[in-house]
C-alpha atoms as a PDB file:
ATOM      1  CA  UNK A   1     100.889 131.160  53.819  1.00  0.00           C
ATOM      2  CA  UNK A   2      97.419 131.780  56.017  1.00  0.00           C
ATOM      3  CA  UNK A   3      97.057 128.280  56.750  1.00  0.00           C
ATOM      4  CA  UNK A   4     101.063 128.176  57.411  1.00  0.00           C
ATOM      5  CA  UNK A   5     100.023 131.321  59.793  1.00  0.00           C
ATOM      6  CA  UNK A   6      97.584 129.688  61.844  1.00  0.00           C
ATOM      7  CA  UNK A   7      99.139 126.191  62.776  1.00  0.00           C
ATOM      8  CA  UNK A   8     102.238 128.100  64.124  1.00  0.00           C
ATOM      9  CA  UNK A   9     100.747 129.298  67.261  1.00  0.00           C
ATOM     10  CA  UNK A  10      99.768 125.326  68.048  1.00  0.00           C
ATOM     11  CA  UNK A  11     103.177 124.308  67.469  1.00  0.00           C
ATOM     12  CA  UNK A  12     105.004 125.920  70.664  1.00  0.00           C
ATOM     13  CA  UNK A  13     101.991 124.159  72.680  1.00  0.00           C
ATOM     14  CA  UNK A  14     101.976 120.595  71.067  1.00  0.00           C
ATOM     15  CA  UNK A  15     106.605 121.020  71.654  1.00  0.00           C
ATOM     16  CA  UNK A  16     105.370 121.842  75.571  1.00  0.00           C
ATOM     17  CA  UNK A  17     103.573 119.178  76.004  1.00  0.00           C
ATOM     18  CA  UNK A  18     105.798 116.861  74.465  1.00  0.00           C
ATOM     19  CA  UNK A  19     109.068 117.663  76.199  1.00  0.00           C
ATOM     20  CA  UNK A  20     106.690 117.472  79.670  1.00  0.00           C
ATOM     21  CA  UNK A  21     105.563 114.083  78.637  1.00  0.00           C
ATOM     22  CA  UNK A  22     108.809 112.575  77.960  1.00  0.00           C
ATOM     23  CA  UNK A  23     110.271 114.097  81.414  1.00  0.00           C
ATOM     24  CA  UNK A  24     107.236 112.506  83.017  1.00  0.00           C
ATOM     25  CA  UNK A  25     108.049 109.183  81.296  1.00  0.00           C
ATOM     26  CA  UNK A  26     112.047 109.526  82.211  1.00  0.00           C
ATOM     27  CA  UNK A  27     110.997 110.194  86.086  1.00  0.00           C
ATOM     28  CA  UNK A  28     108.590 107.231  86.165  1.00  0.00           C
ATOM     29  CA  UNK A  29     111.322 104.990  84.278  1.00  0.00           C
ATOM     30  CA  UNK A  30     114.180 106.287  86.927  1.00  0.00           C
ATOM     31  CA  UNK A  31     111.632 105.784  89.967  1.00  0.00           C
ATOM     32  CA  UNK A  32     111.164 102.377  88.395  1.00  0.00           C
ATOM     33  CA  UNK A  33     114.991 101.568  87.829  1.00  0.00           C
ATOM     34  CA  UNK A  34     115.499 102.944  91.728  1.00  0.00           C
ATOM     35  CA  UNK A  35     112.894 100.289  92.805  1.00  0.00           C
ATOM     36  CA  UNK A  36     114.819  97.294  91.454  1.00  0.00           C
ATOM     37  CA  UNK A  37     117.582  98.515  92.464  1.00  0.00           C
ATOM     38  CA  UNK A  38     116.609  98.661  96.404  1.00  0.00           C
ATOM     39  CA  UNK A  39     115.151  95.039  95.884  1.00  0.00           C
ATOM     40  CA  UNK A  40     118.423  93.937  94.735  1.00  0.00           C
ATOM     41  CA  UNK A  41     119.698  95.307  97.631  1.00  0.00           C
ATOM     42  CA  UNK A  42     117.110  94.272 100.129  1.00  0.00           C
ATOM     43  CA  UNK A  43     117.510  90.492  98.253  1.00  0.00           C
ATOM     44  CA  UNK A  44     121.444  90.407  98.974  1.00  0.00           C
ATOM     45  CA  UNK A  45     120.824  91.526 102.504  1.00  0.00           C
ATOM     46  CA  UNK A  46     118.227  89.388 103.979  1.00  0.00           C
ATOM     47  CA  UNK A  47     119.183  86.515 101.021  1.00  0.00           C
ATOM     48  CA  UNK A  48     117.426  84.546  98.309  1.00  0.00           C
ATOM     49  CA  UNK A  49     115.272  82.455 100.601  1.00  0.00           C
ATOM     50  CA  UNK A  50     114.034  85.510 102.005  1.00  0.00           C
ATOM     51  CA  UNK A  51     113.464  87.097  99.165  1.00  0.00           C
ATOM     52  CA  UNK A  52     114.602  86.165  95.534  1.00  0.00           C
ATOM     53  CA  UNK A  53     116.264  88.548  93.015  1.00  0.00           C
ATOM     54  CA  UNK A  54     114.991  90.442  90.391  1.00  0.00           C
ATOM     55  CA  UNK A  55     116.746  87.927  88.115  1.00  0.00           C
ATOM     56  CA  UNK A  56     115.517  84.832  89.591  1.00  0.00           C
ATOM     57  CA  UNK A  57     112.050  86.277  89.321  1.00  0.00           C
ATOM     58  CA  UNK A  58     112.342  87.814  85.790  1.00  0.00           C
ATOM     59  CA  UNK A  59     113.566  84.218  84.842  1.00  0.00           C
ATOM     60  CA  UNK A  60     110.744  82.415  86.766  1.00  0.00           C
ATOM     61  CA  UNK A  61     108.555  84.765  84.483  1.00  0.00           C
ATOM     62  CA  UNK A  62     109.907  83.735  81.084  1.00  0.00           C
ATOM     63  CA  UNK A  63     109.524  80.217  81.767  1.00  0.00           C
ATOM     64  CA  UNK A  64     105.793  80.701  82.865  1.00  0.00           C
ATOM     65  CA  UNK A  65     105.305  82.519  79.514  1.00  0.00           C
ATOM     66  CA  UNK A  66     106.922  80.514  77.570  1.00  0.00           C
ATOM     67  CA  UNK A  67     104.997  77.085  78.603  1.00  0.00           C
ATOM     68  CA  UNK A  68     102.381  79.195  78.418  1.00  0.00           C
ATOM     69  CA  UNK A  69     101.360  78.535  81.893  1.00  0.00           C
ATOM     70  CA  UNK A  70     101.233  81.987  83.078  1.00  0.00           C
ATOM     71  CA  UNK A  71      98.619  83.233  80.921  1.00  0.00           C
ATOM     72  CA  UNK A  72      96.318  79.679  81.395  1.00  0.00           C
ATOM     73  CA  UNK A  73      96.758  81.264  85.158  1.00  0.00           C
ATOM     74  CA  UNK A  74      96.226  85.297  84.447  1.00  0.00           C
ATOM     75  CA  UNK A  75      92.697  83.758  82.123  1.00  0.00           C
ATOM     76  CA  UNK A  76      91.859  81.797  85.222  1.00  0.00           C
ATOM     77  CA  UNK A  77      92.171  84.516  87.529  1.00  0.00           C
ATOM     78  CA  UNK A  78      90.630  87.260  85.060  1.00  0.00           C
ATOM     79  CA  UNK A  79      87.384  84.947  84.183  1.00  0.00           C
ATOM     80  CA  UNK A  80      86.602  85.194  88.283  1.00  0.00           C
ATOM     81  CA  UNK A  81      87.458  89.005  88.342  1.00  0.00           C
ATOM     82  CA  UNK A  82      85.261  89.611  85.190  1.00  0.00           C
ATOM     83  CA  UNK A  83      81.833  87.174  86.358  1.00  0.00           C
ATOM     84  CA  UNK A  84      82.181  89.396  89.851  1.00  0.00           C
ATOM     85  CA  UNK A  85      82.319  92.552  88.415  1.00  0.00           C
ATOM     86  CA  UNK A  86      79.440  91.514  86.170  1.00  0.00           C
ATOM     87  CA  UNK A  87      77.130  90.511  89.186  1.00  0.00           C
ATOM     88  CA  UNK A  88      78.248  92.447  91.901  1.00  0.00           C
ATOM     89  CA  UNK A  89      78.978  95.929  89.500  1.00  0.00           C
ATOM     90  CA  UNK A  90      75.665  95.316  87.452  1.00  0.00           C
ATOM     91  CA  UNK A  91      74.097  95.364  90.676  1.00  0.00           C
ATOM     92  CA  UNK A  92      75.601  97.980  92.525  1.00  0.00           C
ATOM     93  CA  UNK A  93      74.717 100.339  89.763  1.00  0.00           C
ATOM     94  CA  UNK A  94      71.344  99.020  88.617  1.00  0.00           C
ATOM     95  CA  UNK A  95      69.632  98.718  92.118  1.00  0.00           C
ATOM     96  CA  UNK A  96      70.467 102.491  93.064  1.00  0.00           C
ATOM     97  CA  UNK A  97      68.492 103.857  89.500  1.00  0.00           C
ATOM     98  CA  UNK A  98      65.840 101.047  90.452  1.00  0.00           C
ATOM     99  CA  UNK A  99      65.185 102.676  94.073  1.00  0.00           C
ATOM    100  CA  UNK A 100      65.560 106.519  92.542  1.00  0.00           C
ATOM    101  CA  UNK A 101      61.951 105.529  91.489  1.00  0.00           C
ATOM    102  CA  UNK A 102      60.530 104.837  94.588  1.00  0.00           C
ATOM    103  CA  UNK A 103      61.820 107.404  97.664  1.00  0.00           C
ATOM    104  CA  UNK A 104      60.131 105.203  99.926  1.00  0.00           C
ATOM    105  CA  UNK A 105      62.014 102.010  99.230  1.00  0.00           C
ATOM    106  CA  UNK A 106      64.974 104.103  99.134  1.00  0.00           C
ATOM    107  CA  UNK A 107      64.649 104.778 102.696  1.00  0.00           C
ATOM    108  CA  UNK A 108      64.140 101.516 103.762  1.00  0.00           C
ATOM    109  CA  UNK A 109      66.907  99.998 101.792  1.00  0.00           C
ATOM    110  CA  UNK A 110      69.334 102.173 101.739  1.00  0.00           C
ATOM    111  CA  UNK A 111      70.427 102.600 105.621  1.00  0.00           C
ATOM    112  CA  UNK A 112      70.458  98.651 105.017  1.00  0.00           C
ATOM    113  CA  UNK A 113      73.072  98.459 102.443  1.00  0.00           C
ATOM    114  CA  UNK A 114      75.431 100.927 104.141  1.00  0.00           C
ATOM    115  CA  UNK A 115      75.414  98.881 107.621  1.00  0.00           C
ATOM    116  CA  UNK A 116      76.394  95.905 105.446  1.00  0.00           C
ATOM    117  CA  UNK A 117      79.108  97.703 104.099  1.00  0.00           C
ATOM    118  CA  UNK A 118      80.675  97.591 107.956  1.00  0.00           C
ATOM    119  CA  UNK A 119      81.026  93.760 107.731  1.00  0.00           C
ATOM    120  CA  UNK A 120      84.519  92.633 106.596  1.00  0.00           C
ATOM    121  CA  UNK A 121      84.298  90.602 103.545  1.00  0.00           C
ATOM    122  CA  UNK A 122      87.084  88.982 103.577  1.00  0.00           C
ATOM    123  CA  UNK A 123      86.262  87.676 106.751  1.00  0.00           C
ATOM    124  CA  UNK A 124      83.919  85.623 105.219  1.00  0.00           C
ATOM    125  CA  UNK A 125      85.774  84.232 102.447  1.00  0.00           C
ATOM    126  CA  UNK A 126      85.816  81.146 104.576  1.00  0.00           C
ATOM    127  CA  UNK A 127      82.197  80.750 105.361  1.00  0.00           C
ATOM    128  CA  UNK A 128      81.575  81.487 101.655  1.00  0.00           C
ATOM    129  CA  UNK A 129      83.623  78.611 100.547  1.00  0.00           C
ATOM    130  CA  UNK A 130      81.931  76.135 102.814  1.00  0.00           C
ATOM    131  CA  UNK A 131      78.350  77.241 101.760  1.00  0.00           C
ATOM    132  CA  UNK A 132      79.508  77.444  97.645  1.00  0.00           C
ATOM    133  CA  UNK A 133      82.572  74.989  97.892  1.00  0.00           C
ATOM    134  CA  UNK A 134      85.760  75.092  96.135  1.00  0.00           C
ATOM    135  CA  UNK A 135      84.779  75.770  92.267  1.00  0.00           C
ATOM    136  CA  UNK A 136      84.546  79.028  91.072  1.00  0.00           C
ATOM    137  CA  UNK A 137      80.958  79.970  92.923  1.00  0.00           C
ATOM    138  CA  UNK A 138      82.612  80.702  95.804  1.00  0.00           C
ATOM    139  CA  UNK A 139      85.324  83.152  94.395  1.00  0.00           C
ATOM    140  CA  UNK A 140      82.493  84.964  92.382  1.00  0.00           C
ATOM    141  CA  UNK A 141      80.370  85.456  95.438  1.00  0.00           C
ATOM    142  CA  UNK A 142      83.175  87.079  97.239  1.00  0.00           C
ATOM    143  CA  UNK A 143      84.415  89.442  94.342  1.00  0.00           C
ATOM    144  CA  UNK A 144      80.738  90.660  93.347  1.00  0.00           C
ATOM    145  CA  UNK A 145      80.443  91.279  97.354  1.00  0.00           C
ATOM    146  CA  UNK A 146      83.641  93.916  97.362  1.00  0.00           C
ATOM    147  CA  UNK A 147      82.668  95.377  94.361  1.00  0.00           C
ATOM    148  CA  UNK A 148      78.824  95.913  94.730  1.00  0.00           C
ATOM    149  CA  UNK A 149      79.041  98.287  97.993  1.00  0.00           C
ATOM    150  CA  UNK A 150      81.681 100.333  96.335  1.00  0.00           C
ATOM    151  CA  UNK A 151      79.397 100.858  93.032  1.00  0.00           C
ATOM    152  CA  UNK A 152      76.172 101.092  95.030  1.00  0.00           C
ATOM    153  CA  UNK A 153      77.248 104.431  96.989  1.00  0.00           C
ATOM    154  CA  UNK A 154      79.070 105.822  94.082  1.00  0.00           C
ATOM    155  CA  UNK A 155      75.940 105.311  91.926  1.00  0.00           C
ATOM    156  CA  UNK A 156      73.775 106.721  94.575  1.00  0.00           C
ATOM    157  CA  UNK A 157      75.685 109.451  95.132  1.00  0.00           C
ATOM    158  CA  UNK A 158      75.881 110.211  91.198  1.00  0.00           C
ATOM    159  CA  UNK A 159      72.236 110.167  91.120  1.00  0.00           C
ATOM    160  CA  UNK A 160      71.702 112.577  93.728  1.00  0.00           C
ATOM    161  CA  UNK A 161      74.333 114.910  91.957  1.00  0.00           C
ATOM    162  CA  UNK A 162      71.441 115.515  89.156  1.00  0.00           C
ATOM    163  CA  UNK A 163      70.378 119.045  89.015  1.00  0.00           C
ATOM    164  CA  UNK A 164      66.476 118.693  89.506  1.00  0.00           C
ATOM    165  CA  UNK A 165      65.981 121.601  87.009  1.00  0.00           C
ATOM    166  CA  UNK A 166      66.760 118.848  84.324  1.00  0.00           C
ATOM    167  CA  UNK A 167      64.256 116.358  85.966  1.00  0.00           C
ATOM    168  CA  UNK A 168      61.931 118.832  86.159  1.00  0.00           C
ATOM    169  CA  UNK A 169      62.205 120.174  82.678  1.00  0.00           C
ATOM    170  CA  UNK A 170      62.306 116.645  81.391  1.00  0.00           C
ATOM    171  CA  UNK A 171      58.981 116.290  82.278  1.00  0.00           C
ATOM    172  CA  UNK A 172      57.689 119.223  81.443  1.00  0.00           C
ATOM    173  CA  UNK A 173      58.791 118.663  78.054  1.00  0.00           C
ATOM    174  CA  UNK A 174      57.013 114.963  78.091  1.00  0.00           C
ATOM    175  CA  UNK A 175      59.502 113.199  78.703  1.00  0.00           C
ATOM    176  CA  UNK A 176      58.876 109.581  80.336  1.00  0.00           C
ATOM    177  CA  UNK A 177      60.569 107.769  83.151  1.00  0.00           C
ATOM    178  CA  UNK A 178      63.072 105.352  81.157  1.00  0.00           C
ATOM    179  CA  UNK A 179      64.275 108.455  78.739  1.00  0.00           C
ATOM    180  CA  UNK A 180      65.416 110.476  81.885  1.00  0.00           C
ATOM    181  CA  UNK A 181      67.060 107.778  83.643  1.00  0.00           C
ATOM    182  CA  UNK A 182      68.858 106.933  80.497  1.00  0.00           C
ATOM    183  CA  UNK A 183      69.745 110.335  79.095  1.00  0.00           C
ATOM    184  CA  UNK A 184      70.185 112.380  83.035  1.00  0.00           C
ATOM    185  CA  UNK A 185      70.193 110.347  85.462  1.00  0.00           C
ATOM    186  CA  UNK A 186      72.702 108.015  83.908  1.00  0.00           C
ATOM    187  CA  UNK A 187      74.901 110.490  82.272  1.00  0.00           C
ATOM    188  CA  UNK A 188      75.349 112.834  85.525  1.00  0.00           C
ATOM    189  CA  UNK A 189      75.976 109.119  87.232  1.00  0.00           C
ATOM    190  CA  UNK A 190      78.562 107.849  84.895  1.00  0.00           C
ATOM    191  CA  UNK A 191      81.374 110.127  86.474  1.00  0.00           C
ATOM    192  CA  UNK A 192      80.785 108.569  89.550  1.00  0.00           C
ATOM    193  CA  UNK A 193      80.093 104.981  88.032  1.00  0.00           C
ATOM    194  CA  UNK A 194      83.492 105.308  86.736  1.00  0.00           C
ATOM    195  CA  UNK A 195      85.350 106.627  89.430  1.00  0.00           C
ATOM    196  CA  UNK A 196      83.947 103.486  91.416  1.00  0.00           C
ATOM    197  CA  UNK A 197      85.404 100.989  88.912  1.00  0.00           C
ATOM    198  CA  UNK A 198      88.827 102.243  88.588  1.00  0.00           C
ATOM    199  CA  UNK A 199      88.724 101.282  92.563  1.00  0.00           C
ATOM    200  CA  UNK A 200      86.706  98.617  92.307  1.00  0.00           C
ATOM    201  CA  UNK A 201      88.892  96.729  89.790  1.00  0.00           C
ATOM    202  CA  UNK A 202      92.220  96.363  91.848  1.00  0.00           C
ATOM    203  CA  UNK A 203      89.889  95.301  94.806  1.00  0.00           C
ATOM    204  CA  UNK A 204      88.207  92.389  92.686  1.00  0.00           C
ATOM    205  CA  UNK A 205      91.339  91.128  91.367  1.00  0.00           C
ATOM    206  CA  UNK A 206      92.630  91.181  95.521  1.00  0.00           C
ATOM    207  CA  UNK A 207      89.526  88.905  96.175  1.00  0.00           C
ATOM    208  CA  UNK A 208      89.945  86.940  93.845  1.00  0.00           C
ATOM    209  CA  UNK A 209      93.511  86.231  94.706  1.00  0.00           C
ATOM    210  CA  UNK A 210      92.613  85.710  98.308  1.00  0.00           C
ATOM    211  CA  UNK A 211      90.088  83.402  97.385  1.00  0.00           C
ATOM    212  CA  UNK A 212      92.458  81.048  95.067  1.00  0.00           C
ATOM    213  CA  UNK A 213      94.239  81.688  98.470  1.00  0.00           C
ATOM    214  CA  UNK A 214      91.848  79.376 100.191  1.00  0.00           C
ATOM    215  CA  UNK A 215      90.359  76.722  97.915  1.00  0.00           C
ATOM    216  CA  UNK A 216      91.183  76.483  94.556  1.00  0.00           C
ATOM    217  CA  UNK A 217      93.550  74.005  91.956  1.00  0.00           C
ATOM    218  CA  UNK A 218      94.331  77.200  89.446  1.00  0.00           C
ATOM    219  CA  UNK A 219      94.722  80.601  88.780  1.00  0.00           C
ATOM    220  CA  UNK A 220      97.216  83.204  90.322  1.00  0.00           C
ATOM    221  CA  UNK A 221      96.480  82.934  93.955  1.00  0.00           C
ATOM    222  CA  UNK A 222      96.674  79.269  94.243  1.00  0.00           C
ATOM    223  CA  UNK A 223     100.169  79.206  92.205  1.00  0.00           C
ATOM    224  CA  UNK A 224     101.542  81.841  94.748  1.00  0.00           C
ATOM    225  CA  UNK A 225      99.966  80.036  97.443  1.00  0.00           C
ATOM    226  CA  UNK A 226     101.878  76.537  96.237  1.00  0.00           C
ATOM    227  CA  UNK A 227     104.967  78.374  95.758  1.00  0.00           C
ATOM    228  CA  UNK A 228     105.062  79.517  99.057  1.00  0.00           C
ATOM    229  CA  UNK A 229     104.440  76.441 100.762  1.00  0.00           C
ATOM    230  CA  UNK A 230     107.046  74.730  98.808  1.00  0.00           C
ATOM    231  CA  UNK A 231     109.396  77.250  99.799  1.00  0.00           C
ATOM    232  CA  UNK A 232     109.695  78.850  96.062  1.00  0.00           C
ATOM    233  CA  UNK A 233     110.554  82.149  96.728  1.00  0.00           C
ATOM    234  CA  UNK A 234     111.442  82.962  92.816  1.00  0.00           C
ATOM    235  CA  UNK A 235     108.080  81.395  92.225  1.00  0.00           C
ATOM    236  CA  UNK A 236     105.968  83.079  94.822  1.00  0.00           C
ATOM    237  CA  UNK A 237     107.417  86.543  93.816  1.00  0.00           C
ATOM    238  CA  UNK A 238     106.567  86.098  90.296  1.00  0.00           C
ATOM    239  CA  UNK A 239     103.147  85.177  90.700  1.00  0.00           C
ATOM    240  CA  UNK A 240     102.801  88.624  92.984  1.00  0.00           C
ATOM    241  CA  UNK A 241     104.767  90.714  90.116  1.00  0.00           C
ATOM    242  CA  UNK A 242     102.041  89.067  87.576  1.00  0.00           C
ATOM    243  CA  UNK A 243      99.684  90.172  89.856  1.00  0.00           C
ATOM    244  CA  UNK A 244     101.240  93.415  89.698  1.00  0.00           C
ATOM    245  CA  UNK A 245     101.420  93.739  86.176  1.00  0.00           C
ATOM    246  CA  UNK A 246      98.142  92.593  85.516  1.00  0.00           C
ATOM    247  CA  UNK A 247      96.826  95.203  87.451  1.00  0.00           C
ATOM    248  CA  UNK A 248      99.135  98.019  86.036  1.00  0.00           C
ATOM    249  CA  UNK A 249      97.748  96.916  81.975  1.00  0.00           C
ATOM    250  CA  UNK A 250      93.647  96.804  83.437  1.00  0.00           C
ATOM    251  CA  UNK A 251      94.221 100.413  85.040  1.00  0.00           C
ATOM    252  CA  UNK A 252      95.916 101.482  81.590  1.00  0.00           C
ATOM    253  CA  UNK A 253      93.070  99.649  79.669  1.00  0.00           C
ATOM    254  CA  UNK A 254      90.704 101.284  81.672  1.00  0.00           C
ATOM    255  CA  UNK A 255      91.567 104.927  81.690  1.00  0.00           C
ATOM    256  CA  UNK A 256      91.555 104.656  77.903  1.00  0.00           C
ATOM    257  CA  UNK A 257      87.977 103.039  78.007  1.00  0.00           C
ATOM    258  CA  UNK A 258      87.463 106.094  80.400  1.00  0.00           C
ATOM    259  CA  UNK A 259      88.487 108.934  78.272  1.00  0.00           C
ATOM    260  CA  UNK A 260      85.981 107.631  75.455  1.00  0.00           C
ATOM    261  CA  UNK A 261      83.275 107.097  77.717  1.00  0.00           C
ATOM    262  CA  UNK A 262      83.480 111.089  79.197  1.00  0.00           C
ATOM    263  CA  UNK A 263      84.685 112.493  76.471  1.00  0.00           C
ATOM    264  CA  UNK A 264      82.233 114.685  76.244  1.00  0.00           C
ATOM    265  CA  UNK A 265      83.394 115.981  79.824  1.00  0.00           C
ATOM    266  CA  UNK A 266      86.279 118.632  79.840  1.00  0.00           C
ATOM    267  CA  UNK A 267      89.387 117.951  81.072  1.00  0.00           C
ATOM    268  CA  UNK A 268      92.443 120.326  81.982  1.00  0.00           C
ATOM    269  CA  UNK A 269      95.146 118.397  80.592  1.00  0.00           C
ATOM    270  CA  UNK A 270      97.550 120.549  82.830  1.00  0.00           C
ATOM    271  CA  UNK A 271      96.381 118.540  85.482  1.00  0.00           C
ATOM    272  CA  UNK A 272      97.600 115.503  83.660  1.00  0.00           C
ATOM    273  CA  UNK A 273     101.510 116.905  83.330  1.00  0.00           C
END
């Protein structure tokens, strides 16, 4: 009976949330439905050469599944997205804790970095292809170029978030310089590091598309590219909804790997319904 007596005040909570969650699911599944439903319309207006119909495409899509072509593409396209993020993330967040130890450098490098960040990059997917050529260099360049500015300031600007009360009793305590990068510096930074990537990500798989744009035999981009300039409509609208899709399952991915990483951070989940 006690134990009976306190679960029942949880139970009108948990039944809240529940009946919010499926509402939330029922508006994003009508918002969805209304979509396809204006692109059918928009399709029958302006016609299938224009723009194909969500049948043609959803057909187009079963086929590339089926042969299994569409995920040789998505691994393609993912293997670029994943090599950027590893060069141009890793360094966006590992030069900003580098210069934290050095104010001097800081100075010097830092007014640097943010008058790169003014040059469009890509603008100069085409001069990066000529200097790396057509295999995946080139592609990797570009995507570790839009993510590393992005990371870099967020980084930066999580490191200056650090109360210097902890810093300061860090070292009074004995504390050396690796331990308080790695258990302050780091963990005040991670909000921001994360906040970064769940930008960054949609952004690297864009360059990476725009890049198979340009020069390349595989992958997403260069099948929408083909389709396009054979006149495939069907085919050049699946390739963006694959896009699309792809996108949609990182971001989900990602907020999961998200909600582990800051658990330990608390979060109003009123703000969520």
């Amino acid at each position: 009976m006690a134990t009976a007596a306190r679960t029942v005040p949880y139970a009108p909570v948990a039944i809240g949330f529940t009946s919010q969650a499926l509402r939330l699911l029922g508006a994003r599944v009508a918002l969805l439905l209304a979509l396809i439903g204006g692109w059918q319309l928009l399709s029958n207006r302006v016609g299938p050469y224009a723009l194909s119909q969500p049948a043609d495409v959803f057909a187009r899509l079963v086929e590339l599944a089926t042969s299994g072509e569409l995920f040789q593409m998505t691994a393609t396209t993912l293997s670029v997205v994943v090599l950027g993020l590893c060069f141009g993330g890793g360094l966006g967040i590992g030069l900003p804790f580098l210069l934290s130890l050095s104010p001097r450098l800081t100075r010097t490098v830092e007014p640097i970095v943010k008058v790169l960040m003014g040059v469009p990059k890509l603008a100069l997917s085409p001069i990066i292809i000529l200097w790396f050529g057509i295999g995946i260099e080139a592609k990797v360049v570009l995507v570790s170029l839009m993510v590393f500015f992005m990371l870099f300031v967020s980084t930066f600007a999580g490191i200056r978030s650090v109360d210097v009360k902890l810093l300061m009793m860090g070292r009074i305590l004995g504390a050396p310089a690796g331990r308080l990068i790695r258990e302050v510096l780091w963990n005040s930074a991670l909000p921001f590091v994360m906040a970064a990537l769940k930008t960054a990500i949609p952004w690297a798989i864009n360059a990476a598309i725009v890049a198979e744009f340009l020069a390349s035999d595989s992958g997403l981009g260069h099948y929408i590219h083909s389709s396009y300039d054979s006149a495939d409509m069907a085919g050049a609208i699946s390739g963006v909804v694959a896009v699309t899709v792809l996108m949609v399952l990182i971001d989900f991915a990602f907020a999961g790997l998200q909600r582990f990483l800051l658990r330990w951070q608390p979060v109003d989940t009123r703000a969520i319904y």
